[in-house]
PDB file of N, CA and C in Angstrom:
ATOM      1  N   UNK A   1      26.682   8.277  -2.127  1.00  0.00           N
ATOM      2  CA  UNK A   1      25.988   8.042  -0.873  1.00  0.00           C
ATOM      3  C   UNK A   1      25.065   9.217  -0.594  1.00  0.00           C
ATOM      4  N   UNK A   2      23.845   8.885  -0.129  1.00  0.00           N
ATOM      5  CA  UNK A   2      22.776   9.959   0.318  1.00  0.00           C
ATOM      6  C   UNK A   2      22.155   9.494   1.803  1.00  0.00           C
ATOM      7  N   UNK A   3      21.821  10.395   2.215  1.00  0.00           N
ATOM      8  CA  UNK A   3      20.742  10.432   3.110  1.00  0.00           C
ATOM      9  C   UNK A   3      19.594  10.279   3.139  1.00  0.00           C
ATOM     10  N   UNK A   4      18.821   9.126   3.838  1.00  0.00           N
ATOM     11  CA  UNK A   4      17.532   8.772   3.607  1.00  0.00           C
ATOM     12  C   UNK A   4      16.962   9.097   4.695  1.00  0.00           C
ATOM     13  N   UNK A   5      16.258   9.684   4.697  1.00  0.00           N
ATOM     14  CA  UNK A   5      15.207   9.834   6.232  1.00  0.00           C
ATOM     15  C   UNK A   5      13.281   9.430   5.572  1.00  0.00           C
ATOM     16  N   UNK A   6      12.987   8.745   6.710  1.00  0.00           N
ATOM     17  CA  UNK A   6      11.692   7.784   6.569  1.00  0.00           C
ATOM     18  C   UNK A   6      10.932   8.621   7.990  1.00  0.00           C
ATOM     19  N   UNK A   7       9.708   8.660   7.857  1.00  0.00           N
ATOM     20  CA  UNK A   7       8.727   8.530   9.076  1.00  0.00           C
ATOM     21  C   UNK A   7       7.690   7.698   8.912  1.00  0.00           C
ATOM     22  N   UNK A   8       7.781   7.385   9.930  1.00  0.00           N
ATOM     23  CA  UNK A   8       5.947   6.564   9.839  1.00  0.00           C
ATOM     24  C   UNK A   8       5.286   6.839  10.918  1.00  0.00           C
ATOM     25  N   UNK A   9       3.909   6.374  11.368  1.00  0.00           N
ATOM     26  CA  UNK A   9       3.580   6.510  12.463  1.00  0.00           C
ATOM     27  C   UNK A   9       3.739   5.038  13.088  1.00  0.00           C
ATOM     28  N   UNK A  10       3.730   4.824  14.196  1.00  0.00           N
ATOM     29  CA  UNK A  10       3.998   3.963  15.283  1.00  0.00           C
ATOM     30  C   UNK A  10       3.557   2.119  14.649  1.00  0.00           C
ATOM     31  N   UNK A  11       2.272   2.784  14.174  1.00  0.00           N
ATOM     32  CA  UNK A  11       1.466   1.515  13.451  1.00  0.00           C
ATOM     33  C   UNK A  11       2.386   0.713  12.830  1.00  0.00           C
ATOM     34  N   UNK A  12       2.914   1.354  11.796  1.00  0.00           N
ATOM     35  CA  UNK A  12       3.770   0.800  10.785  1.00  0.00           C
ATOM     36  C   UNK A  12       5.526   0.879  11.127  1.00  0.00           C
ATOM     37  N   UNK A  13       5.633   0.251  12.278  1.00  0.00           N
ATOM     38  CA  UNK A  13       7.276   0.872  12.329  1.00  0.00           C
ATOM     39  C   UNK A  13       7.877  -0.382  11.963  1.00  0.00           C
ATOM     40  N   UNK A  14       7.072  -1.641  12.439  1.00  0.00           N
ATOM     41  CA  UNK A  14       7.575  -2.675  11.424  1.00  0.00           C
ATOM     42  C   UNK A  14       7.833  -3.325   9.987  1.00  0.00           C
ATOM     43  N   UNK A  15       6.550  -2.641   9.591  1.00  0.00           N
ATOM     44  CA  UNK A  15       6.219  -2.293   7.784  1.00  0.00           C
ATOM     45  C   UNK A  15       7.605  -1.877   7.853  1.00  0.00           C
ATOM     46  N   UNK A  16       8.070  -0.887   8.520  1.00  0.00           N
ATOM     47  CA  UNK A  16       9.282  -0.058   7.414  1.00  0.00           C
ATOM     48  C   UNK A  16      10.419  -0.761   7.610  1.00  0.00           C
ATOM     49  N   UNK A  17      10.886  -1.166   8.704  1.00  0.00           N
ATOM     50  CA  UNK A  17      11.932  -1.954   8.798  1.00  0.00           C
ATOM     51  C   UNK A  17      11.761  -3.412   7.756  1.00  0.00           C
ATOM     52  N   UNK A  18      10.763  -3.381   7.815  1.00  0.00           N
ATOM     53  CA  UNK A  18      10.876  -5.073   6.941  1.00  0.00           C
ATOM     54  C   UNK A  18      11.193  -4.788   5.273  1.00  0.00           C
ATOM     55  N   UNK A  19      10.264  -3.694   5.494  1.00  0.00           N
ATOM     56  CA  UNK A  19      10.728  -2.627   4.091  1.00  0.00           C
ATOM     57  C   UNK A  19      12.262  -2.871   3.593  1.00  0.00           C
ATOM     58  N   UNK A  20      13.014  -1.589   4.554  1.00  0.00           N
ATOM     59  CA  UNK A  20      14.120  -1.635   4.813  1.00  0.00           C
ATOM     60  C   UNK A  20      15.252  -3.099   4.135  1.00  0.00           C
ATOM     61  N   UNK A  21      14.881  -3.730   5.139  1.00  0.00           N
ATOM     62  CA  UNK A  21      15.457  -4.916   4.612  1.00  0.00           C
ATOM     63  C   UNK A  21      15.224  -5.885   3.494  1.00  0.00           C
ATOM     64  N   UNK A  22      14.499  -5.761   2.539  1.00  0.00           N
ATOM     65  CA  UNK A  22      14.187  -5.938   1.323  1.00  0.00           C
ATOM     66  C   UNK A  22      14.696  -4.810   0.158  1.00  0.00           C
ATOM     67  N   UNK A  23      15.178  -3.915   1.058  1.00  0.00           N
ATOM     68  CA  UNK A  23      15.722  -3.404  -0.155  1.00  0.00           C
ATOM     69  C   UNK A  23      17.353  -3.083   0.120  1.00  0.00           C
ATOM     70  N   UNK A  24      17.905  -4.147   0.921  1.00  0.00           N
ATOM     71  CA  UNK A  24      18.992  -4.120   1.557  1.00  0.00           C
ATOM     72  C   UNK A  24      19.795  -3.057   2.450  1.00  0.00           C
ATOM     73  N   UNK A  25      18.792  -2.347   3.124  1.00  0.00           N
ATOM     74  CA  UNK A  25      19.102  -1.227   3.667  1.00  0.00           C
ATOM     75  C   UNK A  25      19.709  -2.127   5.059  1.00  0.00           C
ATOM     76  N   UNK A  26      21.191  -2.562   5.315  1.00  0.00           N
ATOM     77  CA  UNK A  26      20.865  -2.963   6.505  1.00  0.00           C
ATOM     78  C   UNK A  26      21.099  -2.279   8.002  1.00  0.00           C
ATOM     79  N   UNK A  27      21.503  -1.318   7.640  1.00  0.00           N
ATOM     80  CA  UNK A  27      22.464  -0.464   8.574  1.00  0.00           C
ATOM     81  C   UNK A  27      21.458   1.574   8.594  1.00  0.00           C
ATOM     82  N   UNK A  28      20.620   0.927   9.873  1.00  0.00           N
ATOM     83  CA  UNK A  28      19.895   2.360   9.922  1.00  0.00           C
ATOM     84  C   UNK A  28      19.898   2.913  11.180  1.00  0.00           C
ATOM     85  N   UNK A  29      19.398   3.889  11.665  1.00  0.00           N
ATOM     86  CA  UNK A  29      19.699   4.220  12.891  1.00  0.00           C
ATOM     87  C   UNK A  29      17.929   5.053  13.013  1.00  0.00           C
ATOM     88  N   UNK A  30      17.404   4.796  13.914  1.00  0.00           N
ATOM     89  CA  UNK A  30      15.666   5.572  14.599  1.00  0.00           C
ATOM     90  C   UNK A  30      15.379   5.781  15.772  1.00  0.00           C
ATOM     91  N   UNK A  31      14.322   6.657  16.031  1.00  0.00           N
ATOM     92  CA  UNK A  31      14.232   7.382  17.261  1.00  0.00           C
ATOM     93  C   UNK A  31      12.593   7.973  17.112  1.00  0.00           C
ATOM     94  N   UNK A  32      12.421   7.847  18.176  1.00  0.00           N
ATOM     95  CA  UNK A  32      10.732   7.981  18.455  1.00  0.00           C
ATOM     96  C   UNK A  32      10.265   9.666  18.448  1.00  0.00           C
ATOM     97  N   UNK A  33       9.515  10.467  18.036  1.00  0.00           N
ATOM     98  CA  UNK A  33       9.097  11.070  17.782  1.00  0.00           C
ATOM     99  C   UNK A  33       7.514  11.314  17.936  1.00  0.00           C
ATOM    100  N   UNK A  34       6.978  13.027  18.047  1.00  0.00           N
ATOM    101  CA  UNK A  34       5.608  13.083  18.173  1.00  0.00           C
ATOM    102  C   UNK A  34       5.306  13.616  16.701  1.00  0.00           C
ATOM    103  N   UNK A  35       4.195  13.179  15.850  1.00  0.00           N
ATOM    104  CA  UNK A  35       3.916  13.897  14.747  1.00  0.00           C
ATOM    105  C   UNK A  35       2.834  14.910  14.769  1.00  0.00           C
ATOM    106  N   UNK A  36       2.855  15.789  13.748  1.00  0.00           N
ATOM    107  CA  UNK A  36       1.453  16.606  13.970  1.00  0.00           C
ATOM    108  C   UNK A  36       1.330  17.025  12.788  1.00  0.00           C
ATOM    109  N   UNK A  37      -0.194  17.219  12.566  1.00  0.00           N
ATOM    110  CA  UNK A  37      -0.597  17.882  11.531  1.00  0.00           C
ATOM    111  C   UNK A  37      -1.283  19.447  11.669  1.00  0.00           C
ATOM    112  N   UNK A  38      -1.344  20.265  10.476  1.00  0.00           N
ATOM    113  CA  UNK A  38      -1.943  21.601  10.961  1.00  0.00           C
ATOM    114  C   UNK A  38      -2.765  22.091  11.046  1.00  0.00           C
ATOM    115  N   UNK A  39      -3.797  20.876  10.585  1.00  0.00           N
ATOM    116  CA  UNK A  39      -5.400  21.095  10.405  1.00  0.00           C
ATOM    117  C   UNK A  39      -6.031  20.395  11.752  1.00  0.00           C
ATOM    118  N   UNK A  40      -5.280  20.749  13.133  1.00  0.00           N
ATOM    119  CA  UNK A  40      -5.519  20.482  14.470  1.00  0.00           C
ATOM    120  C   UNK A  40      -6.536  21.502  15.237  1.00  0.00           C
ATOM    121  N   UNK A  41      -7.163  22.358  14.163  1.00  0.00           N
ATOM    122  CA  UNK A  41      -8.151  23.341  15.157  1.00  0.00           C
ATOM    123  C   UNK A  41      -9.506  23.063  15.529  1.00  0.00           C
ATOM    124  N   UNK A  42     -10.098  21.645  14.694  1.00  0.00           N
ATOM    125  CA  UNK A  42     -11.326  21.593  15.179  1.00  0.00           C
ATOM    126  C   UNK A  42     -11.106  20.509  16.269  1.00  0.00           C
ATOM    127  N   UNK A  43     -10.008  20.014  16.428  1.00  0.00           N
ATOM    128  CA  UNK A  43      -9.344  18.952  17.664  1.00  0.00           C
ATOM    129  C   UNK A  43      -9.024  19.563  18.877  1.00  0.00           C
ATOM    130  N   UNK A  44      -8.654  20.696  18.700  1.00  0.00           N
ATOM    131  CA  UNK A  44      -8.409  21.918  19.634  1.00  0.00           C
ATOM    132  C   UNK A  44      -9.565  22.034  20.369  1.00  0.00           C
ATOM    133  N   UNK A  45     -10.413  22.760  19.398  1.00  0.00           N
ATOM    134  CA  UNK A  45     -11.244  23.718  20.030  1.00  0.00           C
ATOM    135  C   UNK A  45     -12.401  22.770  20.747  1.00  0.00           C
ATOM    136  N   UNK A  46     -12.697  21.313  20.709  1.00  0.00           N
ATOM    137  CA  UNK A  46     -13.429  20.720  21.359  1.00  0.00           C
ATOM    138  C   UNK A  46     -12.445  19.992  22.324  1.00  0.00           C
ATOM    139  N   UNK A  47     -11.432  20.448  22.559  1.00  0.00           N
ATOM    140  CA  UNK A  47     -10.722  19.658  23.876  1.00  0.00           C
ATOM    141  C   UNK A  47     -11.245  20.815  25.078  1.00  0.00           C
ATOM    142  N   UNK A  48     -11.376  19.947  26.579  1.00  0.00           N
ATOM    143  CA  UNK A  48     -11.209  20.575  27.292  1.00  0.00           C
ATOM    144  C   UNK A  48     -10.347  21.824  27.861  1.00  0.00           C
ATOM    145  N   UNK A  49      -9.419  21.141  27.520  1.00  0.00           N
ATOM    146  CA  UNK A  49      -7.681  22.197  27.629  1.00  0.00           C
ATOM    147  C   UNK A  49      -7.128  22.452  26.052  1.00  0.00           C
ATOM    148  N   UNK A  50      -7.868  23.380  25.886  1.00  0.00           N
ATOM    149  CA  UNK A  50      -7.421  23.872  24.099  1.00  0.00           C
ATOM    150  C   UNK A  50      -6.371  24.480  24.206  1.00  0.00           C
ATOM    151  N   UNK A  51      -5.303  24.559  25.159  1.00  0.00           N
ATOM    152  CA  UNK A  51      -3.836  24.872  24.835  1.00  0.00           C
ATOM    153  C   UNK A  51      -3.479  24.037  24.572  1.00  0.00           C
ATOM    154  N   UNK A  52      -3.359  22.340  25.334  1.00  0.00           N
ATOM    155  CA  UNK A  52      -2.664  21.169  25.308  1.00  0.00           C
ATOM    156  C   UNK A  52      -2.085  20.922  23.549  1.00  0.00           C
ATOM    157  N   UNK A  53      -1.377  20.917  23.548  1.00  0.00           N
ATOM    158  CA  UNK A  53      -1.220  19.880  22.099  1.00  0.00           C
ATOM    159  C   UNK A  53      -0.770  18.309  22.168  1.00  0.00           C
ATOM    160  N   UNK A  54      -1.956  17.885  21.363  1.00  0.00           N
ATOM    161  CA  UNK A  54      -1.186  16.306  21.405  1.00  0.00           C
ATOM    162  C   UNK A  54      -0.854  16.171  20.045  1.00  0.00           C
ATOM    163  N   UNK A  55       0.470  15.092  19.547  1.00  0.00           N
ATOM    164  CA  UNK A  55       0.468  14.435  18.968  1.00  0.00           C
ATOM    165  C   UNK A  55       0.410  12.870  18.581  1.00  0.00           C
ATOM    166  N   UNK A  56       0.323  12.613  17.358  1.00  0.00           N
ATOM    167  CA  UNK A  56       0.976  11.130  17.101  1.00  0.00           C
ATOM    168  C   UNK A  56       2.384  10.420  17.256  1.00  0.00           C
ATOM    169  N   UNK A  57       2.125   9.798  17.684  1.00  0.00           N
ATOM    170  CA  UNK A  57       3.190   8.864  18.611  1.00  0.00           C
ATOM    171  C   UNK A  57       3.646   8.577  17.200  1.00  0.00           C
ATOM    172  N   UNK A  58       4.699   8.624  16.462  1.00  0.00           N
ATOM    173  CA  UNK A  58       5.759   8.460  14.847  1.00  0.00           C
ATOM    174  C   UNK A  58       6.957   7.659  15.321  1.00  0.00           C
ATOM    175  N   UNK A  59       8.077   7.244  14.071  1.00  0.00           N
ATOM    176  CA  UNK A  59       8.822   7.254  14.569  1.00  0.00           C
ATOM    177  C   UNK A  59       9.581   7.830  13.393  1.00  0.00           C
ATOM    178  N   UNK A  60      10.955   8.020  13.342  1.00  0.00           N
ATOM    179  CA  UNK A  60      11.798   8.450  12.351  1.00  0.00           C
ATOM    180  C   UNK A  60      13.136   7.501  12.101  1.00  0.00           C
ATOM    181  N   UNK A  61      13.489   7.152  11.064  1.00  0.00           N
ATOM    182  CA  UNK A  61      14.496   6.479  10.651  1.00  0.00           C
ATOM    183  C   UNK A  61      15.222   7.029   9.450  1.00  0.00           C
ATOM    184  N   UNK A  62      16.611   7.025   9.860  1.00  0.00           N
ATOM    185  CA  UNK A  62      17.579   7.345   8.458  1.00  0.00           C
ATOM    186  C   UNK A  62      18.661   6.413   8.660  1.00  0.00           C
ATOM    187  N   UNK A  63      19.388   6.718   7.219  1.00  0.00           N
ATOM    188  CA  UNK A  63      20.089   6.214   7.034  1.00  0.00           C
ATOM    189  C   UNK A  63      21.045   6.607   5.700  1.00  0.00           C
ATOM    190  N   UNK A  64      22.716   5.953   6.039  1.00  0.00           N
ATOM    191  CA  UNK A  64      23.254   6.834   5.244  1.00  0.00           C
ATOM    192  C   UNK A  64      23.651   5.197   3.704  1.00  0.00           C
ATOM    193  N   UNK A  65      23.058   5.426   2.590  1.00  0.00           N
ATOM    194  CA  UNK A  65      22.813   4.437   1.615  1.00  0.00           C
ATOM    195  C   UNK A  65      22.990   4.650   0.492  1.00  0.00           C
ATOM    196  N   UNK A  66      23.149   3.957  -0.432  1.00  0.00           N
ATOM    197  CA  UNK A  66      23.545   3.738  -1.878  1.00  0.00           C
ATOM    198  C   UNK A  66      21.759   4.198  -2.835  1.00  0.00           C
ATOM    199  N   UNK A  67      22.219   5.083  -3.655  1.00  0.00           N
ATOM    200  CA  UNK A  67      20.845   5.052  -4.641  1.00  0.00           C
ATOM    201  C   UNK A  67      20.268   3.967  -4.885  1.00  0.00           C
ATOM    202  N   UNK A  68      21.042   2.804  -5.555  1.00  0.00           N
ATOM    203  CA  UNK A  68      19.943   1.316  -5.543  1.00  0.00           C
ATOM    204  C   UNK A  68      19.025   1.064  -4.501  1.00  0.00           C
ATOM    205  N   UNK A  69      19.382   1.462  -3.438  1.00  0.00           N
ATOM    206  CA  UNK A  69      19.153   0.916  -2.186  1.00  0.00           C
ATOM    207  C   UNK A  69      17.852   1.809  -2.256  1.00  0.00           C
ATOM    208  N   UNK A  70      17.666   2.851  -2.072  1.00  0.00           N
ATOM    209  CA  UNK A  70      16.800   4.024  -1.887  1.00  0.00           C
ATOM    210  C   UNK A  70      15.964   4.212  -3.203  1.00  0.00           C
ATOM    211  N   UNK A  71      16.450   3.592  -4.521  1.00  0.00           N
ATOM    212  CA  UNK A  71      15.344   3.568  -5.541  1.00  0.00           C
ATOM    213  C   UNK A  71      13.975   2.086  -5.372  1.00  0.00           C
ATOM    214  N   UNK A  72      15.031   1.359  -5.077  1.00  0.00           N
ATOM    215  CA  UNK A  72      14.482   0.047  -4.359  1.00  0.00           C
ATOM    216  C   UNK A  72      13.382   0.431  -3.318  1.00  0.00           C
ATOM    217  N   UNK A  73      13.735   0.970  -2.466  1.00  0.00           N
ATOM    218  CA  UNK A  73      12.777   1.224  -0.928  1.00  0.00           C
ATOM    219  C   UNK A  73      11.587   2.136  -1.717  1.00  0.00           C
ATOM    220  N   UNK A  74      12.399   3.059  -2.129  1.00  0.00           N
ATOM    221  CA  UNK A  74      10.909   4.198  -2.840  1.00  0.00           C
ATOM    222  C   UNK A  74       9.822   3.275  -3.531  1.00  0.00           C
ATOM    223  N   UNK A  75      10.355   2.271  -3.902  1.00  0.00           N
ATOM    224  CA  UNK A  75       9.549   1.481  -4.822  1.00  0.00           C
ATOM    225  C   UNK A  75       8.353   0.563  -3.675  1.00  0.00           C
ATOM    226  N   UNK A  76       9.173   0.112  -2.901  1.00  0.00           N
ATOM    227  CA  UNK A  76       8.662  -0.358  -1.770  1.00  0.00           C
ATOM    228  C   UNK A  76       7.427   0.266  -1.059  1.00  0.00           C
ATOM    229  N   UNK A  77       7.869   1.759  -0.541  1.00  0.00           N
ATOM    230  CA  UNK A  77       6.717   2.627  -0.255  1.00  0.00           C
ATOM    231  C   UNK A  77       5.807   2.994  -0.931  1.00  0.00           C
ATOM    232  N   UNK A  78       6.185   3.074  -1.640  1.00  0.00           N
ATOM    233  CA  UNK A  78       5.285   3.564  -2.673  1.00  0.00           C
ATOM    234  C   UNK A  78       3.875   1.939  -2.977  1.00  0.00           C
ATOM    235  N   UNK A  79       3.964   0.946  -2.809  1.00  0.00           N
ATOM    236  CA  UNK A  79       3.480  -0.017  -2.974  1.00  0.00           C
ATOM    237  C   UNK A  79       2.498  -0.128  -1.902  1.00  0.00           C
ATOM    238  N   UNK A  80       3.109  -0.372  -0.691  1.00  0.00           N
ATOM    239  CA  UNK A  80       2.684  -0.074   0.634  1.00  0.00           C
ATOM    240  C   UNK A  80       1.786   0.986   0.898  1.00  0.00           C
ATOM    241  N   UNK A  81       2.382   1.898   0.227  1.00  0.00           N
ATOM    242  CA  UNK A  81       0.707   3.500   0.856  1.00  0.00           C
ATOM    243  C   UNK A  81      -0.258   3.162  -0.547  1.00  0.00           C
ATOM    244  N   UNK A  82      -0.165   2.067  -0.930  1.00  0.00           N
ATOM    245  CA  UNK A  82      -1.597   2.661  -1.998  1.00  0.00           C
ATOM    246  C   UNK A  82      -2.496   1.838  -1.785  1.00  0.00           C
ATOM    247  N   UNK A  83      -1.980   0.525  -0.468  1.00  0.00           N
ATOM    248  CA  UNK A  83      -2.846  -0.256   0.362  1.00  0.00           C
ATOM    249  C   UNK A  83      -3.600   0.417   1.632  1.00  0.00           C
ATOM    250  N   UNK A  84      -2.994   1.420   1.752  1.00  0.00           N
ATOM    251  CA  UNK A  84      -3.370   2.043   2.861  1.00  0.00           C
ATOM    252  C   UNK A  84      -4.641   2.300   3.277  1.00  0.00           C
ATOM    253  N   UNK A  85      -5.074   2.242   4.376  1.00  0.00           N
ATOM    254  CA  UNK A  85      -6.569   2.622   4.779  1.00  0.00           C
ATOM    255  C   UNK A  85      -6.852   3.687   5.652  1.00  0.00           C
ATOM    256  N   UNK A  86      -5.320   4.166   5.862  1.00  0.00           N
ATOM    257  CA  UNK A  86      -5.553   5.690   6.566  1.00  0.00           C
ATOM    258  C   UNK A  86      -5.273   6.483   6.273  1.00  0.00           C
ATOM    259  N   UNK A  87      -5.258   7.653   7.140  1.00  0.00           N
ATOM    260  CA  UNK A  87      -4.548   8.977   6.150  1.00  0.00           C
ATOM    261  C   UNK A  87      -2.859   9.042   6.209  1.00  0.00           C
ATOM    262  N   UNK A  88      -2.470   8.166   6.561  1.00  0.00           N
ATOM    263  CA  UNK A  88      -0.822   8.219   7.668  1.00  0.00           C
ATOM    264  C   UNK A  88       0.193   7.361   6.716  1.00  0.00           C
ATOM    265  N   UNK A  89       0.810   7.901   5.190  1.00  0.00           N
ATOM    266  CA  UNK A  89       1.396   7.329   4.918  1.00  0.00           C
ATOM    267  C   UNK A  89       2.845   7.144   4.882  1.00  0.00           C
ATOM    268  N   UNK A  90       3.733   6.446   4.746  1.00  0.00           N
ATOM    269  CA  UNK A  90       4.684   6.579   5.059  1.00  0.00           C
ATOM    270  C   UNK A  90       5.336   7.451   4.049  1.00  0.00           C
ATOM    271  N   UNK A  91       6.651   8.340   5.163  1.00  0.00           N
ATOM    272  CA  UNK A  91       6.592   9.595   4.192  1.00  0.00           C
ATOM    273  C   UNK A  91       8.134   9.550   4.212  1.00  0.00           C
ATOM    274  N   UNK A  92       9.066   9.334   2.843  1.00  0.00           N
ATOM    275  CA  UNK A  92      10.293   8.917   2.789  1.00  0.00           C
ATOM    276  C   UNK A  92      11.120  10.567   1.597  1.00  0.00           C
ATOM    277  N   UNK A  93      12.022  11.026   1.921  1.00  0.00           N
ATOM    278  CA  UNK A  93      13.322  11.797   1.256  1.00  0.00           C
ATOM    279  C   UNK A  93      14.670  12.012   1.539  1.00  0.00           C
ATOM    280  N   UNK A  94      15.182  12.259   0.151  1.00  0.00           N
ATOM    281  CA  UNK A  94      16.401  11.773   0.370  1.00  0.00           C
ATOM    282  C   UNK A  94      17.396  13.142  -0.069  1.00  0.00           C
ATOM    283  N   UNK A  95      18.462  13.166   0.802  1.00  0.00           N
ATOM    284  CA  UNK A  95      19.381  14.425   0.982  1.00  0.00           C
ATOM    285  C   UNK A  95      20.775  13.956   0.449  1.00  0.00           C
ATOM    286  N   UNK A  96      21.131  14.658  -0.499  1.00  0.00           N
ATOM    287  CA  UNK A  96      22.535  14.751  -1.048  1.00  0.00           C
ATOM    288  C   UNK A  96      23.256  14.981   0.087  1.00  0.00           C
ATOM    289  N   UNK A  97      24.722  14.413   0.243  1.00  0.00           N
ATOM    290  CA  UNK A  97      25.475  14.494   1.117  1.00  0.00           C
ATOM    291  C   UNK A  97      26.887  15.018   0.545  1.00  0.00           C
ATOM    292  N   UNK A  98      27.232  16.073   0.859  1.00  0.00           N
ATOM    293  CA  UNK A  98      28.454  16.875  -0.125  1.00  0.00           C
ATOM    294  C   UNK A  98      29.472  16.552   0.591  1.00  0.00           C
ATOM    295  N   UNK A  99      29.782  16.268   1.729  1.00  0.00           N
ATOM    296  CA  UNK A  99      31.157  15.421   2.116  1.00  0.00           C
ATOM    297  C   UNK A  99      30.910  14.298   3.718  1.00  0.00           C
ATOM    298  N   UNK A 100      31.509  13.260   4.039  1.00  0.00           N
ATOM    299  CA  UNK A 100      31.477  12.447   4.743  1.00  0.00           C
ATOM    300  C   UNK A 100      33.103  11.819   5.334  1.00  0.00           C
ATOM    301  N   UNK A 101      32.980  11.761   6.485  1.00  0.00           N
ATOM    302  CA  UNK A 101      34.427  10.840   6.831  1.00  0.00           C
ATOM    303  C   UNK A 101      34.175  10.011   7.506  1.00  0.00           C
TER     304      UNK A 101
END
């Protein structure tokens, strides 16, 4: 068993779940999130209030899953961002889990 953690941005939060479930992931748990990138200074410096930071509205999903499951999905994403037409692809890794109860 590993740990999968997924982000996407907001756009695609259905992409991933449908994802998800094609690769029998059925049992995940997500939570809304702001994203950011670090090449935010020429966004900055023409805002009115160049302290403010905004981000992208993301969301994040994990889940705790079987390698099939997660070689499956990688396969999935991976399919999905090379349709892509933005810069925002979905961005998926996976964490060894050294004990669980």
């Amino acid at each position: 068993m590993k740990l999968l953690i997924v982000t996407v941005v907001e756009e695609f939060e259905k992409d991933i779940i449908r994802l998800f479930k094609k690769a029998d992931i059925e049992s995940f748990s997500g939570s809304d999130i702001e994203g950011f990138k670090n090449h935010m200074a020429l966004v900055r410096t023409a805002s009115w209030f160049s302290s403010e930071k905004s981000g992208v509205q993301s969301s994040l999903f994990f889940s705790f899953t079987e390698n099939e499951n997660i070689d499956t999905l990688f396969t999935l994403i991976k399919a999905f961002n090379e349709n892509l037409k933005t810069n925002n692809p979905i961005k998926a890794v996976v964490v060894p889990i050294e004990k669980s109860i």
